[in-house]
PDB file of N, CA and C in Angstrom:
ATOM      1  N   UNK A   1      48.966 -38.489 -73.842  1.00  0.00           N
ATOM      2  CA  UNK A   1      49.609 -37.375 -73.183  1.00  0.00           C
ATOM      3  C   UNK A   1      49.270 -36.085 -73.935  1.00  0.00           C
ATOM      4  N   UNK A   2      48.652 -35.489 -73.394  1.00  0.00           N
ATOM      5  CA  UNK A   2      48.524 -34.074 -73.656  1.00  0.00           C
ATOM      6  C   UNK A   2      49.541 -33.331 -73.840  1.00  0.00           C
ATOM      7  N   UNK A   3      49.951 -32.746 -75.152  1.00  0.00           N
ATOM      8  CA  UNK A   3      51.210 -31.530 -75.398  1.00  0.00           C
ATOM      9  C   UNK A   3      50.360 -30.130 -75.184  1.00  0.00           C
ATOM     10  N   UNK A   4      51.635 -29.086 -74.642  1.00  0.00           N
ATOM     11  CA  UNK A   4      51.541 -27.415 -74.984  1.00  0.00           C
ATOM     12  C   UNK A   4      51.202 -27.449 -76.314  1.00  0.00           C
ATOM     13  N   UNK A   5      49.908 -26.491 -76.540  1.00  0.00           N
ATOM     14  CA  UNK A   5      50.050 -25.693 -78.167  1.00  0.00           C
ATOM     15  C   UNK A   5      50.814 -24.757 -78.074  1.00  0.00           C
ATOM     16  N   UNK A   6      52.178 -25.009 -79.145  1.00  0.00           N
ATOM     17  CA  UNK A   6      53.088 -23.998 -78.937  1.00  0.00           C
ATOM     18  C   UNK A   6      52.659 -23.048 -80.699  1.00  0.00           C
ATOM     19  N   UNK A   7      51.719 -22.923 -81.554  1.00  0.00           N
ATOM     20  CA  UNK A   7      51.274 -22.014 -82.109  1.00  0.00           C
ATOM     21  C   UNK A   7      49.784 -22.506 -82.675  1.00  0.00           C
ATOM     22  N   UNK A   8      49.394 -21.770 -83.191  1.00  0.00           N
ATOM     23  CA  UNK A   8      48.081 -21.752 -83.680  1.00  0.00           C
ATOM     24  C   UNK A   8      48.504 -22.194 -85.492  1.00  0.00           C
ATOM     25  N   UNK A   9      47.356 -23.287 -85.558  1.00  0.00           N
ATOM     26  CA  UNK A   9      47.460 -24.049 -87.118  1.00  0.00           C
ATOM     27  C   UNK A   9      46.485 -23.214 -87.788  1.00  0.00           C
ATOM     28  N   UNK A  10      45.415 -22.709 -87.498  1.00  0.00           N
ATOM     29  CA  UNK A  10      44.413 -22.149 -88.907  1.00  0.00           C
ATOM     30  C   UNK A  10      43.864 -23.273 -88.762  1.00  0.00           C
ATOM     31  N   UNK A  11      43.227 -23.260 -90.468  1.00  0.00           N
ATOM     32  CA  UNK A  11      42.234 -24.130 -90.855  1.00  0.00           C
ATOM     33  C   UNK A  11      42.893 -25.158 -91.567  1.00  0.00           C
ATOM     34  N   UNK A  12      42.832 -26.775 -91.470  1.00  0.00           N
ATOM     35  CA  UNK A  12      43.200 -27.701 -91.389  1.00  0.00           C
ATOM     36  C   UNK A  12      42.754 -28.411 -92.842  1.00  0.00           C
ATOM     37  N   UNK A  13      43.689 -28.588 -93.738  1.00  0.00           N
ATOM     38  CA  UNK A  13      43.142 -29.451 -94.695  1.00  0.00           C
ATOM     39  C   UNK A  13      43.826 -30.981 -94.778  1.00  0.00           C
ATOM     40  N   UNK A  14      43.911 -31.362 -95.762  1.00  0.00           N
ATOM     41  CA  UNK A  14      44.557 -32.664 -96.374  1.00  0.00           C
ATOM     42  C   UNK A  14      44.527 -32.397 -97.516  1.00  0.00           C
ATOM     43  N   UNK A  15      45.642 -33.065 -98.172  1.00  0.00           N
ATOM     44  CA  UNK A  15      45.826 -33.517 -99.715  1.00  0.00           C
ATOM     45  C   UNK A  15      45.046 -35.148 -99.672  1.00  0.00           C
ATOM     46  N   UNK A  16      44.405 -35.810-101.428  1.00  0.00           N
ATOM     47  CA  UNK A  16      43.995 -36.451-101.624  1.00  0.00           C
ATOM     48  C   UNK A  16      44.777 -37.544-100.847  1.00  0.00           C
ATOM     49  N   UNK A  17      46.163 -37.947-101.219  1.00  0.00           N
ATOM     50  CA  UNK A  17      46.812 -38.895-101.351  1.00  0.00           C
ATOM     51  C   UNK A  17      46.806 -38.848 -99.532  1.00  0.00           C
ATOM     52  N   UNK A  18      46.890 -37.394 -98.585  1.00  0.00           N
ATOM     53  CA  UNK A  18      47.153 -37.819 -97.130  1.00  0.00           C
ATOM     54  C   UNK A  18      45.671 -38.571 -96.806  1.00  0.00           C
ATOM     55  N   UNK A  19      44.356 -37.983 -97.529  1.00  0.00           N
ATOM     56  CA  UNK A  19      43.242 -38.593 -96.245  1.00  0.00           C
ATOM     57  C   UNK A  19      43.113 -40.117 -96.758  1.00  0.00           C
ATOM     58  N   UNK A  20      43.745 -40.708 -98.259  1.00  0.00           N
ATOM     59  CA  UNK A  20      43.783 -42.112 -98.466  1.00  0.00           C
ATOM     60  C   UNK A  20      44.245 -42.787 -97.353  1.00  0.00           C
ATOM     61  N   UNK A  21      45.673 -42.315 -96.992  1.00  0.00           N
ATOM     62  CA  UNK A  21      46.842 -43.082 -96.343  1.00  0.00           C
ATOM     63  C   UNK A  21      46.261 -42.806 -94.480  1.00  0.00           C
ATOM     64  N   UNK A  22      45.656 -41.874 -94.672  1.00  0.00           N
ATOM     65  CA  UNK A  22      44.958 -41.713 -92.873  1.00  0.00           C
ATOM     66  C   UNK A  22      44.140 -42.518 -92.803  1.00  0.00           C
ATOM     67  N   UNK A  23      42.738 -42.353 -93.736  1.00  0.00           N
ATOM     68  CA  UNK A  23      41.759 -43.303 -93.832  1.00  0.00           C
ATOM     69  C   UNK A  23      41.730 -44.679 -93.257  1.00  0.00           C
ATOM     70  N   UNK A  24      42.772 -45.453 -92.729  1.00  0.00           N
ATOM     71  CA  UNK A  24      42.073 -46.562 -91.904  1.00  0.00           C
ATOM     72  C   UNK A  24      42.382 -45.970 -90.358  1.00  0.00           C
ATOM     73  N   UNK A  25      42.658 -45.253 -90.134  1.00  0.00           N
ATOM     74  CA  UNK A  25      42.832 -44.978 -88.677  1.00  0.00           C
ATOM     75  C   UNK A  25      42.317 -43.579 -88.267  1.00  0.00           C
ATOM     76  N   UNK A  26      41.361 -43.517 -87.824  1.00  0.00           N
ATOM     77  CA  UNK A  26      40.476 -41.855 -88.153  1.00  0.00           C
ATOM     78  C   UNK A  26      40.990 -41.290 -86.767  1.00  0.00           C
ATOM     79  N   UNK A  27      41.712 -41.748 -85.820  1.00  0.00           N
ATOM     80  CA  UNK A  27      42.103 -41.515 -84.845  1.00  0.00           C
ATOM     81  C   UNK A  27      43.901 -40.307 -85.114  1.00  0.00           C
ATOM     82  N   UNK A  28      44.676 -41.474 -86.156  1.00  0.00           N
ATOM     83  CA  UNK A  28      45.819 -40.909 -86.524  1.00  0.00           C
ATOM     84  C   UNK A  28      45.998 -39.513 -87.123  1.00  0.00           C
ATOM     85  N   UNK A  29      45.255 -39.014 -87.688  1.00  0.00           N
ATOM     86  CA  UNK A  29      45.485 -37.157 -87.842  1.00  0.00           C
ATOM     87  C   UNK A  29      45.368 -36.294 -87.057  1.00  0.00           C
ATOM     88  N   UNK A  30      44.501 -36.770 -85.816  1.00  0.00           N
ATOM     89  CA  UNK A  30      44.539 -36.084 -84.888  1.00  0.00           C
ATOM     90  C   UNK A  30      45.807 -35.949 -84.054  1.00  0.00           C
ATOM     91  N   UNK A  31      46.074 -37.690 -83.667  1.00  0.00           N
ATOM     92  CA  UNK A  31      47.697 -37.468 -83.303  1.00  0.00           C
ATOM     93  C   UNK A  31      48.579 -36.906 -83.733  1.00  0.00           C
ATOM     94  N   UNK A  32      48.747 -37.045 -85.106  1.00  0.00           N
ATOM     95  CA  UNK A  32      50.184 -35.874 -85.696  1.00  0.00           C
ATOM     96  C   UNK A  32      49.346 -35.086 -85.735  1.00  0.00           C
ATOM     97  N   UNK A  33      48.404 -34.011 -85.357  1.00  0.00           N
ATOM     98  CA  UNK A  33      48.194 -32.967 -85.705  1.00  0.00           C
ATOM     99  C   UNK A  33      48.561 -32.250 -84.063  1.00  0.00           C
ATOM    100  N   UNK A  34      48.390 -33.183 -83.062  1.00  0.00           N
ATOM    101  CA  UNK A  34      48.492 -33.097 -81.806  1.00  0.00           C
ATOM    102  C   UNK A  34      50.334 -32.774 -81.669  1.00  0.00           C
ATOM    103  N   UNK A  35      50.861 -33.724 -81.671  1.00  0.00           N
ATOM    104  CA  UNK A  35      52.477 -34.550 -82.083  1.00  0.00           C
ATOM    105  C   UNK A  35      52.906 -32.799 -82.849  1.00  0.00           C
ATOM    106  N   UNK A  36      52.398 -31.871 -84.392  1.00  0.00           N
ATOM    107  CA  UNK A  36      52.917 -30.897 -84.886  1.00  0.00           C
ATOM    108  C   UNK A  36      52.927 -29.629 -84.346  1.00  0.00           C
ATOM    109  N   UNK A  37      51.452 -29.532 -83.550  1.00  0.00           N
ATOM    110  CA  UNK A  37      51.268 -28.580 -82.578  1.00  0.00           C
ATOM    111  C   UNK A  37      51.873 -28.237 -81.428  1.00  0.00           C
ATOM    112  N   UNK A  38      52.378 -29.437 -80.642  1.00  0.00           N
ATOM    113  CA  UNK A  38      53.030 -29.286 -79.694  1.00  0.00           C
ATOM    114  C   UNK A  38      54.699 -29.338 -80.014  1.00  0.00           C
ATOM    115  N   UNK A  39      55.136 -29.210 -80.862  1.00  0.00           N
ATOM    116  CA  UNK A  39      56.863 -29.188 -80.838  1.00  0.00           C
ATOM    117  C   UNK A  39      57.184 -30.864 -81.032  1.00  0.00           C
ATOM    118  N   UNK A  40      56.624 -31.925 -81.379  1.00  0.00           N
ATOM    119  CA  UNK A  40      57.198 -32.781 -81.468  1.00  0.00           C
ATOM    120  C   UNK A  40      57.262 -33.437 -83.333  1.00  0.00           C
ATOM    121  N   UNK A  41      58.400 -32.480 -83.971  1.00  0.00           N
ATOM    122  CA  UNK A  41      58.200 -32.850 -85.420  1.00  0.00           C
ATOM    123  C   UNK A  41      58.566 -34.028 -86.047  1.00  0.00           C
ATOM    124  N   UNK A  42      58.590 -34.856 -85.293  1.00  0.00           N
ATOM    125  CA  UNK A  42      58.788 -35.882 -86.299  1.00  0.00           C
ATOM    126  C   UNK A  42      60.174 -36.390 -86.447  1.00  0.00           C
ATOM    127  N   UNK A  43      60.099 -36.918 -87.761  1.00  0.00           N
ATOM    128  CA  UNK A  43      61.257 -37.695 -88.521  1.00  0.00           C
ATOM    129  C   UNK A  43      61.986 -36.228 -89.513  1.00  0.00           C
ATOM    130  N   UNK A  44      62.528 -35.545 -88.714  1.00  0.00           N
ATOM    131  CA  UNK A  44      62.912 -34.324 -89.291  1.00  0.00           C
ATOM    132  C   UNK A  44      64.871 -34.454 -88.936  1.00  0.00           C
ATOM    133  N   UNK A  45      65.586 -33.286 -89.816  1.00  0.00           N
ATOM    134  CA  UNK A  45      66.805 -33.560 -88.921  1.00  0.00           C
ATOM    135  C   UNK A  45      67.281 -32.102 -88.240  1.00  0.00           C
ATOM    136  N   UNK A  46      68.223 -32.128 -87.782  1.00  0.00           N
ATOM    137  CA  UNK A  46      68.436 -31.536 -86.412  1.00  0.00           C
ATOM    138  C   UNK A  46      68.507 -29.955 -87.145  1.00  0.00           C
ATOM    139  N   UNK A  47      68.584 -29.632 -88.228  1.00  0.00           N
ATOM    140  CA  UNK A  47      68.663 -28.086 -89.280  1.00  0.00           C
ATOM    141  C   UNK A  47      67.580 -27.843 -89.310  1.00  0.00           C
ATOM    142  N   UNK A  48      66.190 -28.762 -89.752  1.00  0.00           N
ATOM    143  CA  UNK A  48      64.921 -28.454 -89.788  1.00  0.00           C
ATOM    144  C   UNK A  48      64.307 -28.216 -88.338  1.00  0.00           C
ATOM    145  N   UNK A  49      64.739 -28.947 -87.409  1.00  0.00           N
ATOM    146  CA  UNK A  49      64.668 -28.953 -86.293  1.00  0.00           C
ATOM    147  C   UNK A  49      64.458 -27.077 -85.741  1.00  0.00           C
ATOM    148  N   UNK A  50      65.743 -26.880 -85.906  1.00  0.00           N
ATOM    149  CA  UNK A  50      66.053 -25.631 -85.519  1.00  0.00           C
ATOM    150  C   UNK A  50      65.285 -24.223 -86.107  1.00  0.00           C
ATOM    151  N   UNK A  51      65.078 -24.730 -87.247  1.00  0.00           N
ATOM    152  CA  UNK A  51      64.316 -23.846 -88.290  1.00  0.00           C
ATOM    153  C   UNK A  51      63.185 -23.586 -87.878  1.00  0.00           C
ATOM    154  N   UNK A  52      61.999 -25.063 -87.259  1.00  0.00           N
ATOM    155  CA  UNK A  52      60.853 -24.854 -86.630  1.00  0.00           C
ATOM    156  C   UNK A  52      60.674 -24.008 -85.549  1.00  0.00           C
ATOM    157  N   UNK A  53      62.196 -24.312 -84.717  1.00  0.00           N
ATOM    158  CA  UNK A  53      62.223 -23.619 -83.506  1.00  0.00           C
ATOM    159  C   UNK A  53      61.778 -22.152 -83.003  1.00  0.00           C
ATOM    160  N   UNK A  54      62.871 -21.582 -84.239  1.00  0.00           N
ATOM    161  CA  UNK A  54      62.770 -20.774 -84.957  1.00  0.00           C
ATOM    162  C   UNK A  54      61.641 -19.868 -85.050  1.00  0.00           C
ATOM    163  N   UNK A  55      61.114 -20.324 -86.159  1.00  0.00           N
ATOM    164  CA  UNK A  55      59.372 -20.416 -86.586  1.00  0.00           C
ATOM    165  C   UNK A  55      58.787 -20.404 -85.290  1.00  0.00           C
ATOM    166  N   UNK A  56      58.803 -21.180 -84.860  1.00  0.00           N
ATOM    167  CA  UNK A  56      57.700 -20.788 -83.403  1.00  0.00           C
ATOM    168  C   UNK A  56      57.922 -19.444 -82.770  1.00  0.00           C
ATOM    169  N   UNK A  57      59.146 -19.159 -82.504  1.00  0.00           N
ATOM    170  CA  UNK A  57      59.469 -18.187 -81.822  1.00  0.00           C
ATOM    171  C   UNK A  57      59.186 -17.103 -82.844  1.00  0.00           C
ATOM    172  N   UNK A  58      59.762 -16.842 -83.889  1.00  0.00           N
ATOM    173  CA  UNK A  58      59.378 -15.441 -84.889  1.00  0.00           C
ATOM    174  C   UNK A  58      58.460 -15.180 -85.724  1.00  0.00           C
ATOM    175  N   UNK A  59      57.710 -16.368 -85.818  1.00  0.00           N
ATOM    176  CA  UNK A  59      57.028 -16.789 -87.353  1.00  0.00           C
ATOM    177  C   UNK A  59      57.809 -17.625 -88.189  1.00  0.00           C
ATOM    178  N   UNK A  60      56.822 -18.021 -88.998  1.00  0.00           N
ATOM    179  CA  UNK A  60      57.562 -18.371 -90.245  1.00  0.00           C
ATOM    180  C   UNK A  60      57.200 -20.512 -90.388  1.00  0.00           C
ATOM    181  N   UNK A  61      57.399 -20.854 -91.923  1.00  0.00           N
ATOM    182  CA  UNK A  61      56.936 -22.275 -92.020  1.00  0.00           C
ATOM    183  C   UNK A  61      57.410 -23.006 -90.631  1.00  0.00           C
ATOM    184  N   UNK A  62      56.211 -23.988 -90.243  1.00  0.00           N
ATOM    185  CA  UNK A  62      56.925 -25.285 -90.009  1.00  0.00           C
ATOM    186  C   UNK A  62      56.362 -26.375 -90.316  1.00  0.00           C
ATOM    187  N   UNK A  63      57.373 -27.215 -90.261  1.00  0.00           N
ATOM    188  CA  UNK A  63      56.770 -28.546 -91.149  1.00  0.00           C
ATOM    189  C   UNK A  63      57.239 -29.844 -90.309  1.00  0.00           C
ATOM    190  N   UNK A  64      56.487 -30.710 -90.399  1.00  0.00           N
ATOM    191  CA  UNK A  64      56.842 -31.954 -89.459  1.00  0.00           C
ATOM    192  C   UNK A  64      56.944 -32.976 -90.389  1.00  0.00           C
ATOM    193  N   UNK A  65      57.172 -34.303 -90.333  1.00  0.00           N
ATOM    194  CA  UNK A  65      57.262 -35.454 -90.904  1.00  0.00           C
ATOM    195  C   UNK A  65      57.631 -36.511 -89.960  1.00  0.00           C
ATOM    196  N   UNK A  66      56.369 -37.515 -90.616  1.00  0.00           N
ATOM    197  CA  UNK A  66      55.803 -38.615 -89.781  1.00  0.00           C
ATOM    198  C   UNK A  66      56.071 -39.529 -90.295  1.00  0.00           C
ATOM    199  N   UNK A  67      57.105 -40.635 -90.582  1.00  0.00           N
ATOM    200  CA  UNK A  67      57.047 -42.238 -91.174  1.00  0.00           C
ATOM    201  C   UNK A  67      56.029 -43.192 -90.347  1.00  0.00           C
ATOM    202  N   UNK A  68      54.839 -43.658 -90.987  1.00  0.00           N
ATOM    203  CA  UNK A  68      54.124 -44.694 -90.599  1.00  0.00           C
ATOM    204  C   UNK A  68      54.023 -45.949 -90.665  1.00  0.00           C
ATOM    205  N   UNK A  69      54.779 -46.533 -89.900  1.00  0.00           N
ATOM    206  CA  UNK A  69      55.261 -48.010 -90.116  1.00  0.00           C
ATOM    207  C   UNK A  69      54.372 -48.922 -91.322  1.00  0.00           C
ATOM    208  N   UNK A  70      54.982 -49.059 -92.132  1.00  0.00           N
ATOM    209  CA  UNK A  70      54.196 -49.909 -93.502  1.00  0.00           C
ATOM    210  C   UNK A  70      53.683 -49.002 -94.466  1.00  0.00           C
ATOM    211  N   UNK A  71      53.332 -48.047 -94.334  1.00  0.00           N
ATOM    212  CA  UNK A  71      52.416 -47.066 -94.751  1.00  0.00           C
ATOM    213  C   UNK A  71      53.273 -45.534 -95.703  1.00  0.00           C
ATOM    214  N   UNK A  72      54.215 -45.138 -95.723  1.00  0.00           N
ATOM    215  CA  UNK A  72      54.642 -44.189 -96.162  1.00  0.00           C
ATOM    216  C   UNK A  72      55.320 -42.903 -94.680  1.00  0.00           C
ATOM    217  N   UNK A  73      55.300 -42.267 -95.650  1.00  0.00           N
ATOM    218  CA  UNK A  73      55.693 -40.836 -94.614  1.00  0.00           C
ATOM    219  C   UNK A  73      54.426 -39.710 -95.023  1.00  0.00           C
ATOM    220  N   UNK A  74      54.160 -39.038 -93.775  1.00  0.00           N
ATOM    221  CA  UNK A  74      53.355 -37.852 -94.268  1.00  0.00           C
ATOM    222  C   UNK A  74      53.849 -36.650 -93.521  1.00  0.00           C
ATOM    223  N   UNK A  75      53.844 -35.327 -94.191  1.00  0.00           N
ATOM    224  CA  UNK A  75      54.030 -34.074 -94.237  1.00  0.00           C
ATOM    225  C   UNK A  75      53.356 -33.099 -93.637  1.00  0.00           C
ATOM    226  N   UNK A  76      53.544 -32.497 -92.232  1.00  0.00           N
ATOM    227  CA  UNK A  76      52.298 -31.765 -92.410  1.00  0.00           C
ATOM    228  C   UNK A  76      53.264 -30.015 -92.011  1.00  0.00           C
ATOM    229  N   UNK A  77      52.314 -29.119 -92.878  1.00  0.00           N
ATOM    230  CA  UNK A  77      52.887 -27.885 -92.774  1.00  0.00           C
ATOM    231  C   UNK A  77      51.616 -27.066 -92.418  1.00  0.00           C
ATOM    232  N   UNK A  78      52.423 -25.995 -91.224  1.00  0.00           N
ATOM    233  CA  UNK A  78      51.946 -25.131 -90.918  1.00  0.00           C
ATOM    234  C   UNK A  78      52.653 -23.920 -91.706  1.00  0.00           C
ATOM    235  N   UNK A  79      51.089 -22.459 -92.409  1.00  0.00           N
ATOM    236  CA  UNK A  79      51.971 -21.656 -93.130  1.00  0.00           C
ATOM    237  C   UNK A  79      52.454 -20.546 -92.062  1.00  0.00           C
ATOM    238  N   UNK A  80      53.363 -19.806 -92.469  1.00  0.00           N
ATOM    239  CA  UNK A  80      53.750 -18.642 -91.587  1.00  0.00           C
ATOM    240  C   UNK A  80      53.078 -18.178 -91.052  1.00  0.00           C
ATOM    241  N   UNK A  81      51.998 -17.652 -91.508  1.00  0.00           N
ATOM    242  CA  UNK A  81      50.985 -16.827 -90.649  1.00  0.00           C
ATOM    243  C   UNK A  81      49.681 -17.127 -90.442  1.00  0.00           C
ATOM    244  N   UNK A  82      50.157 -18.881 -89.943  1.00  0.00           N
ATOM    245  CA  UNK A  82      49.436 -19.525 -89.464  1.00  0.00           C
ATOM    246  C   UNK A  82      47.852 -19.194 -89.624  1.00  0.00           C
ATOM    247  N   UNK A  83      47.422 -19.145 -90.778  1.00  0.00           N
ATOM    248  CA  UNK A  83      46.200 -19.514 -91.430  1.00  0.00           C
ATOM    249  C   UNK A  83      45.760 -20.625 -91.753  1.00  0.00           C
ATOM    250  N   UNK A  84      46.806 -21.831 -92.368  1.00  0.00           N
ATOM    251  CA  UNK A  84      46.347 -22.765 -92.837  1.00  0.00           C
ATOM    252  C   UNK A  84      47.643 -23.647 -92.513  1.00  0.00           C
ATOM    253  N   UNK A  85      46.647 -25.200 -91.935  1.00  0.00           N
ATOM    254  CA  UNK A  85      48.080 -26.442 -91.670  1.00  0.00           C
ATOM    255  C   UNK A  85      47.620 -27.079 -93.067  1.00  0.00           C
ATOM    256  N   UNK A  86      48.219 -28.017 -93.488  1.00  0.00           N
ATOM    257  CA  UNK A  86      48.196 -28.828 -94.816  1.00  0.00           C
ATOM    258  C   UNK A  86      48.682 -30.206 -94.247  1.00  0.00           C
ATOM    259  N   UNK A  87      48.292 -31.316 -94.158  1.00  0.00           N
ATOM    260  CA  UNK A  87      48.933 -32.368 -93.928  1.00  0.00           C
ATOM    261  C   UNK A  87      48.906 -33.152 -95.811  1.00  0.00           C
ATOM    262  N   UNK A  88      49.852 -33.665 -95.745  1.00  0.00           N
ATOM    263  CA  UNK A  88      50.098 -34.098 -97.456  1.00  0.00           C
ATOM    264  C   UNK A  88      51.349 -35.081 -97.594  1.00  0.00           C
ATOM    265  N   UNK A  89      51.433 -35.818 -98.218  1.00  0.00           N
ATOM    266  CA  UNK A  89      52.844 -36.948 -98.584  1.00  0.00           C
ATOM    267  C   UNK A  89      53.554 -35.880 -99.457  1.00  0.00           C
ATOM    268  N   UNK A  90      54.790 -36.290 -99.221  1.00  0.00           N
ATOM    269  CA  UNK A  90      56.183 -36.059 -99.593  1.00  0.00           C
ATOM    270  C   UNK A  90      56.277 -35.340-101.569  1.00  0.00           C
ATOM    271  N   UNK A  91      55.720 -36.687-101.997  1.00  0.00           N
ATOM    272  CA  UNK A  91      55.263 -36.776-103.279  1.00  0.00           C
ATOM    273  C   UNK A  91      54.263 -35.686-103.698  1.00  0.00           C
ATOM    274  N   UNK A  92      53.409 -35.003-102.935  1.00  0.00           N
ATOM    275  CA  UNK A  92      52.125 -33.876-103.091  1.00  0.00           C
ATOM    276  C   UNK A  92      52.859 -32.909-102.982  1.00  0.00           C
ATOM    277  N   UNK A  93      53.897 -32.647-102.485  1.00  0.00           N
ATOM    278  CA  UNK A  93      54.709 -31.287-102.384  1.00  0.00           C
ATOM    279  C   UNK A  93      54.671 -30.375-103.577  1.00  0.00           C
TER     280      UNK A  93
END
C-alpha cells in the first residue's frame, strides 16, 4: 500500500549497528522508511505521537520506532529541517 509523503526526509543514512540488523532483508528499510514518511510511526506512544504531528505541521524532529519481531527495535529520525533522516537502534542514540 502506497502512503501520502507527508514531509520530505533529505538524505538518508544508517548507523553501523541499523544496516547490520536490516541486512538480511534489503527490502525492510525501504518499508519503514515508507511506514516514517507517511505518518505511520511506529511503536511510539500517544505524547510522541502528537509531537510528530506536530512536527509535520510546523517543523521540527520526528522520530518513529519499529520493533522487529526477533530482531530488536530500530529508530529512525527525521531532522527539523529535514535535511537528513538517520535510521539507527535505540542504543546508537
Amino acid at each position: 500500500m502506497l502512503r501520502k509523503s507527508l514531509f520530505r526526509m533529505g538524505n538518508i543514512c544508517a548507523t553501523p549497528g541499523a544496516l547490520e540488523l536490516l541486512q538480511a532483508d534489503g527490502q525492510l528499510a525501504a518499508l519503514l522508511l515508507a511506514r516514517h514518511q507517511g505518518g505511520d510511526f511506529g511503536d511510539i506512544c500517544a505524547e510522541d505521537r502528537g509531537t510528530n504531528a506536530e512536527a509535520v505541521r510546523l517543523g521540527g524532529r520526528i522520530l518513529s520506532a519499529y520493533k522487529l519481531p526477533g530482531a530488536g527495535t530500530v529508530w529512525i529520525i527525521t531532522e527539523a529541517d529535514r535535511t537528513l533522516t538517520t535510521i539507527l537502534l535505540p542504543e546508537e542514540y
